[in-house]
PDB file of N, CA and C in Angstrom:
ATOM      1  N   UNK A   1     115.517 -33.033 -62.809  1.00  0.00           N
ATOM      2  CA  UNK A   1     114.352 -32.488 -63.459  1.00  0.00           C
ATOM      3  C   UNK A   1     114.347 -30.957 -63.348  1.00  0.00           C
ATOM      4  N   UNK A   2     114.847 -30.849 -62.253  1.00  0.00           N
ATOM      5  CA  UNK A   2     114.974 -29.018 -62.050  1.00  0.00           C
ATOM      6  C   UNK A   2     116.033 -28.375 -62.509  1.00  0.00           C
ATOM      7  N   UNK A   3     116.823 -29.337 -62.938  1.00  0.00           N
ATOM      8  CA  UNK A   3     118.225 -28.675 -63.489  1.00  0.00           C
ATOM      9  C   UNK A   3     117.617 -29.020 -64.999  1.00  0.00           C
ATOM     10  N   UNK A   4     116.786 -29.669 -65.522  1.00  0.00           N
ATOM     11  CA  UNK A   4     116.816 -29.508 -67.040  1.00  0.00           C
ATOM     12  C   UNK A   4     115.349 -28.580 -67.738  1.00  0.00           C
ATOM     13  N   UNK A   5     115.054 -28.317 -66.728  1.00  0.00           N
ATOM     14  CA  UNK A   5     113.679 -26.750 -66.569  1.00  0.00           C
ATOM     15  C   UNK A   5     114.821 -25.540 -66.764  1.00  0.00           C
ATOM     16  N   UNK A   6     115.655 -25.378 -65.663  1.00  0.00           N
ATOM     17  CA  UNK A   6     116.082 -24.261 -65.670  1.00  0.00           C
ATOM     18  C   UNK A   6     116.851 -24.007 -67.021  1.00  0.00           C
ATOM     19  N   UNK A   7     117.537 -25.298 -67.535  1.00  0.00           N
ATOM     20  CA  UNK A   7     118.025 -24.948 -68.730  1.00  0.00           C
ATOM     21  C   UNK A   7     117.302 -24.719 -70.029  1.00  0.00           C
ATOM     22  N   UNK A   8     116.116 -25.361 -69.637  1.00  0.00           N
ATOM     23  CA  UNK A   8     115.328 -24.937 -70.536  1.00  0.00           C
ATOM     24  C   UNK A   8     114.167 -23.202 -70.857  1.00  0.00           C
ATOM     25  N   UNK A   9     114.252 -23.082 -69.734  1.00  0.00           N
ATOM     26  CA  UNK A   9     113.983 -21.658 -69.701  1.00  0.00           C
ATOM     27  C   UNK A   9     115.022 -20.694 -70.156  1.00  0.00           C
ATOM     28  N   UNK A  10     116.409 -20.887 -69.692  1.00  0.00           N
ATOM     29  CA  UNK A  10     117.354 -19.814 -69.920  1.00  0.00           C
ATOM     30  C   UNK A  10     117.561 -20.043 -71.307  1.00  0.00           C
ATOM     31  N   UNK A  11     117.393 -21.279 -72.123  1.00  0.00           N
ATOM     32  CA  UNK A  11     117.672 -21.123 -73.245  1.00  0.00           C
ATOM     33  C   UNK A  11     116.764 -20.405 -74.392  1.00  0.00           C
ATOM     34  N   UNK A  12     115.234 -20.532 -73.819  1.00  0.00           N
ATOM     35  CA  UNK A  12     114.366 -19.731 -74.311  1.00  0.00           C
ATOM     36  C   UNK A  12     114.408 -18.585 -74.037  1.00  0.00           C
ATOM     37  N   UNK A  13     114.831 -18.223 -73.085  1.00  0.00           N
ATOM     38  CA  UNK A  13     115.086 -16.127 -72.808  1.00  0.00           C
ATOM     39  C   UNK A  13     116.402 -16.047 -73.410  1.00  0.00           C
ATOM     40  N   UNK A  14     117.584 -16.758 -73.964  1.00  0.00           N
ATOM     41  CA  UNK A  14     118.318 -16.396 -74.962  1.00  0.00           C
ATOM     42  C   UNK A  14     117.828 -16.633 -76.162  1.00  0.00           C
ATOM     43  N   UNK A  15     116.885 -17.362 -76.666  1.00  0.00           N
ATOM     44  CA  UNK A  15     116.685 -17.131 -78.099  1.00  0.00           C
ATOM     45  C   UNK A  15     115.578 -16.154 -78.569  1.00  0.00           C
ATOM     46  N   UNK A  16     114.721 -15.856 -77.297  1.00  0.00           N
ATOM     47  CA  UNK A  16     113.890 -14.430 -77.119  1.00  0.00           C
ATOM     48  C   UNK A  16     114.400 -13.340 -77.371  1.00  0.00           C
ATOM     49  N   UNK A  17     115.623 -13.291 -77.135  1.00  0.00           N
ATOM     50  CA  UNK A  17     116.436 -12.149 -76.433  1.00  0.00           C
ATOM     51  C   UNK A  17     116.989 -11.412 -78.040  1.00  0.00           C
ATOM     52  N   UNK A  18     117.453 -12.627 -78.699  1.00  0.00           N
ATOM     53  CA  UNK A  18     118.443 -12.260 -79.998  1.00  0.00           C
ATOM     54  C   UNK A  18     117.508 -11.874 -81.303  1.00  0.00           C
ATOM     55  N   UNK A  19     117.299 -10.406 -81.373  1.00  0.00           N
ATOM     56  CA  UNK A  19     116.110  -9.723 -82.625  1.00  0.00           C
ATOM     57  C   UNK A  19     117.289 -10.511 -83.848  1.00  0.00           C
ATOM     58  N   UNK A  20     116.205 -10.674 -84.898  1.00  0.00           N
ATOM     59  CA  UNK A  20     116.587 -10.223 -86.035  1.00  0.00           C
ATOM     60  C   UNK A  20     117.635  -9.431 -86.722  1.00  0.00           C
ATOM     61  N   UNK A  21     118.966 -10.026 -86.794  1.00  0.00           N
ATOM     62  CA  UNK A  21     119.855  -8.706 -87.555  1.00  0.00           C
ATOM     63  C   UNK A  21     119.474  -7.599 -88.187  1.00  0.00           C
ATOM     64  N   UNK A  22     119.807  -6.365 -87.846  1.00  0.00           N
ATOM     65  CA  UNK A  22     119.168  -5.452 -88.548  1.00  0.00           C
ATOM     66  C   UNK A  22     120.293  -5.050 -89.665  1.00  0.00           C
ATOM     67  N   UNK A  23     120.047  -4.788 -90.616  1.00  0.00           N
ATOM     68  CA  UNK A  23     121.480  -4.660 -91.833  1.00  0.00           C
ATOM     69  C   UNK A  23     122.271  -3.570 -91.541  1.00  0.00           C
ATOM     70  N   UNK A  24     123.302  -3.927 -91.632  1.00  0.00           N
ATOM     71  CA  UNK A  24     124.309  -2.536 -90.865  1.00  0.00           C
ATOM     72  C   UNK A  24     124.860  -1.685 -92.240  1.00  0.00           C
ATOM     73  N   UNK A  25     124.722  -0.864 -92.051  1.00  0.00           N
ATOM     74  CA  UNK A  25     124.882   0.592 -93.285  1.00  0.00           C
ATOM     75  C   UNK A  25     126.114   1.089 -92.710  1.00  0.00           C
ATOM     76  N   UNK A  26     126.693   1.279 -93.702  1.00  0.00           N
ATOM     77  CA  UNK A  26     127.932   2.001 -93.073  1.00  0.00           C
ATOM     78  C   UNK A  26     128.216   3.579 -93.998  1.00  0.00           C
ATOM     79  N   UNK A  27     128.198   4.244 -92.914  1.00  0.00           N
ATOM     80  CA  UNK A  27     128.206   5.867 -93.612  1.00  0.00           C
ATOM     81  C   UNK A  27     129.616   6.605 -93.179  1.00  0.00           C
ATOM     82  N   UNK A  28     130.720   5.979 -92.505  1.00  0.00           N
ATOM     83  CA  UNK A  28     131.655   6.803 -92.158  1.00  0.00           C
ATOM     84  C   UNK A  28     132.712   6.520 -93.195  1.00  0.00           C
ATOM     85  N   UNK A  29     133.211   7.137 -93.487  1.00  0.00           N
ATOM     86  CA  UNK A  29     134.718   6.958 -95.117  1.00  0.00           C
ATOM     87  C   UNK A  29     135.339   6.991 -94.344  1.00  0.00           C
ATOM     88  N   UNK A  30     136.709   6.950 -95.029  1.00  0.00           N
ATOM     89  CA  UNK A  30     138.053   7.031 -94.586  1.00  0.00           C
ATOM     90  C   UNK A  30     138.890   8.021 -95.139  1.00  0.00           C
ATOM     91  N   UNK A  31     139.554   8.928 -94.636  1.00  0.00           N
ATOM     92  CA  UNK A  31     140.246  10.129 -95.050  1.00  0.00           C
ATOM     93  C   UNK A  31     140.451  10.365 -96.103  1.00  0.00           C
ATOM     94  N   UNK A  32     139.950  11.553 -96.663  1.00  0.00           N
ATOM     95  CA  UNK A  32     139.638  11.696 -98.318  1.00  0.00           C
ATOM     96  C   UNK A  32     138.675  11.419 -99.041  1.00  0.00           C
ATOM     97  N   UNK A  33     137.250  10.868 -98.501  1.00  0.00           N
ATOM     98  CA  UNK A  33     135.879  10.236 -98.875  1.00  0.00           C
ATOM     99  C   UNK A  33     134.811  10.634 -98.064  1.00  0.00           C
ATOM    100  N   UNK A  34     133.694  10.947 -98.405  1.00  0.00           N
ATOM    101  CA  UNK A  34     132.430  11.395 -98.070  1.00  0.00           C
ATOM    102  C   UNK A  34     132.090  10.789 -98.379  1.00  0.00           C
ATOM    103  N   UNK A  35     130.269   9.997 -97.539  1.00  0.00           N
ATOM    104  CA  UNK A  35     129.282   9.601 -98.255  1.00  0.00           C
ATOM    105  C   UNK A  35     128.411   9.870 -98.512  1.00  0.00           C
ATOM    106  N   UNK A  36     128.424   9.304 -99.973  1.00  0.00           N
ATOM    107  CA  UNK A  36     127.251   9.878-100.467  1.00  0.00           C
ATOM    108  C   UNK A  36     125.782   9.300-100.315  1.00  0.00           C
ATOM    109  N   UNK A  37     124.878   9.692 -99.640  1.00  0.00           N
ATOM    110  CA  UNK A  37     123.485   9.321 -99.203  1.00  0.00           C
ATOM    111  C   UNK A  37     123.082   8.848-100.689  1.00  0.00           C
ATOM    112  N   UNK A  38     123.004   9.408-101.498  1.00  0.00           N
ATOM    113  CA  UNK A  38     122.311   8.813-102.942  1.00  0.00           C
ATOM    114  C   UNK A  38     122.756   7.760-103.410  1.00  0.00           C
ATOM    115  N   UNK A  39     124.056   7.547-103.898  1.00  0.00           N
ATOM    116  CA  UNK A  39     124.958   6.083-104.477  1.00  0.00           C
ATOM    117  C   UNK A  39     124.545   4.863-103.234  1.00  0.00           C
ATOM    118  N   UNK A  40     124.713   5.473-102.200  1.00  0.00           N
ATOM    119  CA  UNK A  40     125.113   4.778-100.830  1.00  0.00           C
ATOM    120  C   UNK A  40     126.257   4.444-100.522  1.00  0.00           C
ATOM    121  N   UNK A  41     127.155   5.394-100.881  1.00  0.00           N
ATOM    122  CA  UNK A  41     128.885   5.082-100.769  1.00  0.00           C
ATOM    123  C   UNK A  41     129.702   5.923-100.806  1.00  0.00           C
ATOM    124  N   UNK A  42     130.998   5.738-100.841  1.00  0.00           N
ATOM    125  CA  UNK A  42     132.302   6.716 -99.986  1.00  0.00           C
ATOM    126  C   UNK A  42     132.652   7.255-101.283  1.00  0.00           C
ATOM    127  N   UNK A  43     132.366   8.481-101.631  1.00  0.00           N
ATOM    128  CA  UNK A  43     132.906   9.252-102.979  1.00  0.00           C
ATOM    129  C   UNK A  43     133.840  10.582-102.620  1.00  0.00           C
ATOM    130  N   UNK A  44     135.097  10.069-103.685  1.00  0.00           N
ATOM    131  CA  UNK A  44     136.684  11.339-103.436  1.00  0.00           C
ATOM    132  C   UNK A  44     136.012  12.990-103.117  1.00  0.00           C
ATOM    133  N   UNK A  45     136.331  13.432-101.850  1.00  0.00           N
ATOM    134  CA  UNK A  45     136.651  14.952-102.284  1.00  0.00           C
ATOM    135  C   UNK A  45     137.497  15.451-103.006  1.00  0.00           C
ATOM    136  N   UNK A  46     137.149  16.488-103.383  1.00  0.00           N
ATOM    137  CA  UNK A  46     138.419  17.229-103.788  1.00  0.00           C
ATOM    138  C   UNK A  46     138.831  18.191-103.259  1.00  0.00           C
ATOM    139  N   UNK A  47     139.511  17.879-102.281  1.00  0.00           N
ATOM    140  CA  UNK A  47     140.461  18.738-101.681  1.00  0.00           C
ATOM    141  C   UNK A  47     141.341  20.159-102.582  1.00  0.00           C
ATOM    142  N   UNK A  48     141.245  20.062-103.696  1.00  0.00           N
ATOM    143  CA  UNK A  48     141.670  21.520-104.215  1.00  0.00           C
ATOM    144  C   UNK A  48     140.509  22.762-104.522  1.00  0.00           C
ATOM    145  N   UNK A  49     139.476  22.037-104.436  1.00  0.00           N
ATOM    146  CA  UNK A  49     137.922  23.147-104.217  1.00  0.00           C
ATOM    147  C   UNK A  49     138.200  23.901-102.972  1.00  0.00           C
ATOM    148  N   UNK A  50     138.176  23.079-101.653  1.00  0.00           N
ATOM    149  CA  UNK A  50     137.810  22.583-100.718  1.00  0.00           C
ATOM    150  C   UNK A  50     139.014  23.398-100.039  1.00  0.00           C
ATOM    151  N   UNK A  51     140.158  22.900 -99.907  1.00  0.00           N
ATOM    152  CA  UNK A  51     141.056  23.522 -98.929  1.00  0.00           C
ATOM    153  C   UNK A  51     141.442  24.804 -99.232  1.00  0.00           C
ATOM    154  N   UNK A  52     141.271  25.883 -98.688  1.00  0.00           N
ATOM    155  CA  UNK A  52     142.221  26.920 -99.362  1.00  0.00           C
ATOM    156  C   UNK A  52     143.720  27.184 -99.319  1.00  0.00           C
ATOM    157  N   UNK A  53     144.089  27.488-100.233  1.00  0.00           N
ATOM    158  CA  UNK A  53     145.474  27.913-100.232  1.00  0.00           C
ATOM    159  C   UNK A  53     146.424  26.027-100.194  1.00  0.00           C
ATOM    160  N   UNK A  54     145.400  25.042-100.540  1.00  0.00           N
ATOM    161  CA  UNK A  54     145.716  23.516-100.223  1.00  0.00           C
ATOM    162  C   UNK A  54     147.174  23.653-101.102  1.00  0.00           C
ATOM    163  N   UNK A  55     147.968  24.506-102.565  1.00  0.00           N
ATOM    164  CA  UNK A  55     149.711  24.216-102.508  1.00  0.00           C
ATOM    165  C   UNK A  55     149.758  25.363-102.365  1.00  0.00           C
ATOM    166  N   UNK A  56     150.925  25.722-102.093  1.00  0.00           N
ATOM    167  CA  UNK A  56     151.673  27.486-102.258  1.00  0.00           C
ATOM    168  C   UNK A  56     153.411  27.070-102.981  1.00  0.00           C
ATOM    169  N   UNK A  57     153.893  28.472-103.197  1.00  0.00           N
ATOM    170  CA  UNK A  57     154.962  28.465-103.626  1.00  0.00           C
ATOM    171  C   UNK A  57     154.639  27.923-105.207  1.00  0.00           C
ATOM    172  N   UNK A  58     153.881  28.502-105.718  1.00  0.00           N
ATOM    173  CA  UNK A  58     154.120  28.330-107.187  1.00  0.00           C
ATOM    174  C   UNK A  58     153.416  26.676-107.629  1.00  0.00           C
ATOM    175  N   UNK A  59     153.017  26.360-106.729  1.00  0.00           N
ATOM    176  CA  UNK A  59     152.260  24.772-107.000  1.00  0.00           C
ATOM    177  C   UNK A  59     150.810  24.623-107.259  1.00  0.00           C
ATOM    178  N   UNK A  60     150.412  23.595-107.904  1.00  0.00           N
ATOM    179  CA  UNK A  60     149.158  23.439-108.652  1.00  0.00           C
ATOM    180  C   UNK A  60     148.783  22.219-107.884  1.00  0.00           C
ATOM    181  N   UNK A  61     147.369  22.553-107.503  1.00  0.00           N
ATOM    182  CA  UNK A  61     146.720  20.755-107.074  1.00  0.00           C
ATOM    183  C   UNK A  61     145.982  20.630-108.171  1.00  0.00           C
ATOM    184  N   UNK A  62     146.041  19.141-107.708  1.00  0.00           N
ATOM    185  CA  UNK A  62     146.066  17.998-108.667  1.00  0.00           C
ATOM    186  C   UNK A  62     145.237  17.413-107.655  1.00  0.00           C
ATOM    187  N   UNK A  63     143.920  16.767-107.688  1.00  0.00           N
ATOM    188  CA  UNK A  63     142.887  16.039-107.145  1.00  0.00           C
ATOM    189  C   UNK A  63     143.719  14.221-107.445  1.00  0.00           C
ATOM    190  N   UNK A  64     143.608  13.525-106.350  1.00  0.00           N
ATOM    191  CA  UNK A  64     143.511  12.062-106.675  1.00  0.00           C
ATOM    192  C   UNK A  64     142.769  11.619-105.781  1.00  0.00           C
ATOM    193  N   UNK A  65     142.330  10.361-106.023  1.00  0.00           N
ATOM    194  CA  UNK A  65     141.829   9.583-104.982  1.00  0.00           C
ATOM    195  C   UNK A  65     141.823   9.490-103.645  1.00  0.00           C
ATOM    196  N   UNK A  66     141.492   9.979-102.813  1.00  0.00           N
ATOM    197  CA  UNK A  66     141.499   9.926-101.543  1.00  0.00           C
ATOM    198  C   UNK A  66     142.826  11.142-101.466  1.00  0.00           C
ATOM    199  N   UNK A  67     143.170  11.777-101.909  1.00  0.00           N
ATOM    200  CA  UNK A  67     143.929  12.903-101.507  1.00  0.00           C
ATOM    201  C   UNK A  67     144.204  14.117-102.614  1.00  0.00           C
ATOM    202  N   UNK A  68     145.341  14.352-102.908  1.00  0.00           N
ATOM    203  CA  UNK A  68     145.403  15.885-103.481  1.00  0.00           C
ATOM    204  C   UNK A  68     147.283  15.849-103.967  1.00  0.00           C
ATOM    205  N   UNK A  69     147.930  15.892-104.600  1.00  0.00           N
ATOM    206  CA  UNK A  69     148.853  16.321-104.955  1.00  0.00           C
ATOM    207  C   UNK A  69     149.091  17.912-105.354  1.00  0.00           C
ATOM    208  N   UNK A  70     150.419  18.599-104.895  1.00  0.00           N
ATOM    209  CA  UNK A  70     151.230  19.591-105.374  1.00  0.00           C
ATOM    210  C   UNK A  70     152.138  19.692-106.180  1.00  0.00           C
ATOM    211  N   UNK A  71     152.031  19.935-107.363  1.00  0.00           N
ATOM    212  CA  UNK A  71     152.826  19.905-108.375  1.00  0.00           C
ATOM    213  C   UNK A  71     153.175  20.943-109.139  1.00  0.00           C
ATOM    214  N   UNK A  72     154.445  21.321-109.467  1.00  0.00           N
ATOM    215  CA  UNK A  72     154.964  22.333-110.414  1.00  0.00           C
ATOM    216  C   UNK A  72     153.993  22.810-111.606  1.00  0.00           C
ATOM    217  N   UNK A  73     153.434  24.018-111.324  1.00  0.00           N
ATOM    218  CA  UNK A  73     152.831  24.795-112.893  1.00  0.00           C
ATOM    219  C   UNK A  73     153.426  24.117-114.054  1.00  0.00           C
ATOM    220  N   UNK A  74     154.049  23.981-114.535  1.00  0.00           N
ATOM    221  CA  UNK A  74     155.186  23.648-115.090  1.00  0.00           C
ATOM    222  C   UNK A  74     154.957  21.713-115.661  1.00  0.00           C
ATOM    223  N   UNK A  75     154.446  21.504-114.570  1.00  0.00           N
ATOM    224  CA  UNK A  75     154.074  19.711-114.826  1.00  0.00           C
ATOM    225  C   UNK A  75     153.488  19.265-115.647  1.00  0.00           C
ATOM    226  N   UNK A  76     153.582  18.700-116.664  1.00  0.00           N
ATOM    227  CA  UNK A  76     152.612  17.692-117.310  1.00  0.00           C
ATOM    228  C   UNK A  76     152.297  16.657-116.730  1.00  0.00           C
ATOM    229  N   UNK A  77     150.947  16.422-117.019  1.00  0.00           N
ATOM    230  CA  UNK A  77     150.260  15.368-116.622  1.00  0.00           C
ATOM    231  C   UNK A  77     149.579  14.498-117.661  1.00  0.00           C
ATOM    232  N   UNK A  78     150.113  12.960-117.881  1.00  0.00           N
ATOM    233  CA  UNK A  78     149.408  12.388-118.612  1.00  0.00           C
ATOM    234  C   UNK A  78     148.581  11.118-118.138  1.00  0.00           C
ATOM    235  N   UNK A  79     147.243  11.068-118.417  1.00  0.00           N
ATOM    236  CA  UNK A  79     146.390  10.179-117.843  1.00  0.00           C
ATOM    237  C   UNK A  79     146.765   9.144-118.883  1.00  0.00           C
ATOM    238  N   UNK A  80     146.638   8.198-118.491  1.00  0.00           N
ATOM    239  CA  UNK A  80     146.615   6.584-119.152  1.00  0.00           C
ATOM    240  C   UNK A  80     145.787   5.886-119.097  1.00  0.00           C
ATOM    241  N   UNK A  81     144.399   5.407-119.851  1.00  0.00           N
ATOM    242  CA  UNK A  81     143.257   4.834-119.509  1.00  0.00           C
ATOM    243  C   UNK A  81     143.402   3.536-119.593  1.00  0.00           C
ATOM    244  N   UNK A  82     144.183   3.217-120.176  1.00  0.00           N
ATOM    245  CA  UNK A  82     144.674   1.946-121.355  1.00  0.00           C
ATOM    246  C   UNK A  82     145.127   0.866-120.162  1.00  0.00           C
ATOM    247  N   UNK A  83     144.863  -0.836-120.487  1.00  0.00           N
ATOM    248  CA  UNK A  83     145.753  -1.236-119.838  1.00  0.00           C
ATOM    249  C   UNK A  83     147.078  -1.503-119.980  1.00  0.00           C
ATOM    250  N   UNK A  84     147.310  -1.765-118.757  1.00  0.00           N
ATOM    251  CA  UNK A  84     149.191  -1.409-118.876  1.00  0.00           C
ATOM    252  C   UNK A  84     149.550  -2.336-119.354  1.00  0.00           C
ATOM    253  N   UNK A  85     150.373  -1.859-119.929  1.00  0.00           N
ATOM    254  CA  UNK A  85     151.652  -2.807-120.975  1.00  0.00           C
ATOM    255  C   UNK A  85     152.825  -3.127-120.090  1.00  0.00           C
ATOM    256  N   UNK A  86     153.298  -4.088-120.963  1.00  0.00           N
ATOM    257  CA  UNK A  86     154.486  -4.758-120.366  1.00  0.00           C
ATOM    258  C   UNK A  86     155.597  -4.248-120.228  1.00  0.00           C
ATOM    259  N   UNK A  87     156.453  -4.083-119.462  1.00  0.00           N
ATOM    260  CA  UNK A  87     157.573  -3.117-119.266  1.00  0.00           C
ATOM    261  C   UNK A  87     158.800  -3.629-120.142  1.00  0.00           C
ATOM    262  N   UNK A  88     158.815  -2.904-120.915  1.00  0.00           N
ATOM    263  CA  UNK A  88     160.317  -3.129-121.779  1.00  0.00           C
ATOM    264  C   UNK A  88     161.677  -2.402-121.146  1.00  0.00           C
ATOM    265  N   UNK A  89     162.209  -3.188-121.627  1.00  0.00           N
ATOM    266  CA  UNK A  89     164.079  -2.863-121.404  1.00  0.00           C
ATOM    267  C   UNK A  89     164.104  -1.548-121.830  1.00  0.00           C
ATOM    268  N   UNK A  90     165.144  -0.844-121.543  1.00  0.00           N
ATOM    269  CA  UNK A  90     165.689   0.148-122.515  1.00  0.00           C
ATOM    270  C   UNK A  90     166.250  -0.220-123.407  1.00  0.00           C
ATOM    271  N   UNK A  91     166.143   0.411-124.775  1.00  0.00           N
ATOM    272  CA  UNK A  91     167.463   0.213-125.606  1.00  0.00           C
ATOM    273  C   UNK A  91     168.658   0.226-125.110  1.00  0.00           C
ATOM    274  N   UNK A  92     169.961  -0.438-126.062  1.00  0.00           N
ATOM    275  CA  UNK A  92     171.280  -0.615-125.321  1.00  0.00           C
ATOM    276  C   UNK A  92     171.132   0.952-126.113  1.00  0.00           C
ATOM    277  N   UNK A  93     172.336   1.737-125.141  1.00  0.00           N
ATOM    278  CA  UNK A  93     173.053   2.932-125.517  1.00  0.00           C
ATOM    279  C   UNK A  93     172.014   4.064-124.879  1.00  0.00           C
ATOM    280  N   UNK A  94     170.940   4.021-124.062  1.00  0.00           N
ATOM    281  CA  UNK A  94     169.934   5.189-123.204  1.00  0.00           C
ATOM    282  C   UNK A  94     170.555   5.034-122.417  1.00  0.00           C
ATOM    283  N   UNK A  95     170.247   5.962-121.343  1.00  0.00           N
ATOM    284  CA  UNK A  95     170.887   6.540-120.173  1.00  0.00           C
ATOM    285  C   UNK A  95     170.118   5.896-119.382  1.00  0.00           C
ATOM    286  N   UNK A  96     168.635   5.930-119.194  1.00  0.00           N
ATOM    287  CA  UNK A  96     167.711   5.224-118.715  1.00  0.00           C
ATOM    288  C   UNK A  96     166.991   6.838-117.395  1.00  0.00           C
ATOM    289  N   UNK A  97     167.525   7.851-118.156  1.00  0.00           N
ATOM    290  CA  UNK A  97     166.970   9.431-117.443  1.00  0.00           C
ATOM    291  C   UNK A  97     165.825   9.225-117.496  1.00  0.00           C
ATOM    292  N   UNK A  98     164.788   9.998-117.023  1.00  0.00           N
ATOM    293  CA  UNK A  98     163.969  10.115-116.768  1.00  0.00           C
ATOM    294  C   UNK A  98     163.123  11.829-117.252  1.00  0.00           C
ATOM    295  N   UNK A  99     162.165  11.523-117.818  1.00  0.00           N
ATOM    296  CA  UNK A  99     161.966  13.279-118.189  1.00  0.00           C
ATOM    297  C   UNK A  99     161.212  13.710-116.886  1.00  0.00           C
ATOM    298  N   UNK A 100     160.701  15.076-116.852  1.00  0.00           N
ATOM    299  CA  UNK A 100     159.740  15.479-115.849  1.00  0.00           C
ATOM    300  C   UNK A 100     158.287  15.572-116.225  1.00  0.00           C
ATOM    301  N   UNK A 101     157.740  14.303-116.543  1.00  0.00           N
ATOM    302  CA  UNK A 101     156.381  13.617-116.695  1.00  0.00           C
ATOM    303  C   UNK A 101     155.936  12.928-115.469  1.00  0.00           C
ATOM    304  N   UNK A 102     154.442  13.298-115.238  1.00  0.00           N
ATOM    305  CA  UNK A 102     153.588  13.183-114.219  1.00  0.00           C
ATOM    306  C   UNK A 102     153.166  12.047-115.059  1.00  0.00           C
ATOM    307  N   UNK A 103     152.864  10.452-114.689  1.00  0.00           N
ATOM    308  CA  UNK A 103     152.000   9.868-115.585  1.00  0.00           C
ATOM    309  C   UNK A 103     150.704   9.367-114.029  1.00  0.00           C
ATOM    310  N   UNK A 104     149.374   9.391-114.733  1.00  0.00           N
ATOM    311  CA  UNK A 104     148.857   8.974-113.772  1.00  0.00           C
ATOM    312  C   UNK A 104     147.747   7.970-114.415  1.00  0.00           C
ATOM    313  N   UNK A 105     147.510   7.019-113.961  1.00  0.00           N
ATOM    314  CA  UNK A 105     146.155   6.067-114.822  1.00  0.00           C
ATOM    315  C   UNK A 105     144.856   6.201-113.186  1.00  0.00           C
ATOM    316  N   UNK A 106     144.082   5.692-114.203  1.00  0.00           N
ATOM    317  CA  UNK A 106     142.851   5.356-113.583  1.00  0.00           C
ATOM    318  C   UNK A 106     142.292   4.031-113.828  1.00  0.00           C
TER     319      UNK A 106
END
């Protein structure tokens, strides 16, 4: 009888004990993201505002997602909004070279 009191008390000061979950918010990003108090979420810096001097030697940043590329003045960059297509062969008789195109999608 005294052993099923005591269990019955300790089980009521553990279910006393356990509040209400309180909802957990999460405000810390991960390298390359700030949050933003308004959205309520992890939005890209841009590290080419932001860092100074972030390429040298003749290089251009280029903002991406969670980081920053250095790239040749010189670079083209083509965005691709589109979804991606299916990868074709080369024609017979290409080399299969490559030009100096930046392609980047979102």
């Amino acid at each position: 009888m005294l052993k099923a009191l005591f269990l019955t008390m300790l089980t009521l000061a553990l279910v006393k004990s356990q509040d209400t979950e309180e909802t957990i918010t999460y405000t810390q990003c991960t390298d390359g993201y700030e949050w933003d108090p308004v959205r309520q979420q992890c939005k890209d810096i841009d590290e080419c505002d932001i860092v100074p001097d972030a390429c040298k030697g003749g290089m251009k940043c280029v903002n991406h997602y969670g980081g920053y590329l250095c790239l040749p003045k010189t670079a083209q960059i083509i965005v691709n909004n589109e979804q991606p297509q299916q990868e074709t062969q080369p024609a017979e008789g290409t080399s299969g070279a490559t030009t100096g195109v930046v392609a980047a999608s979102s």
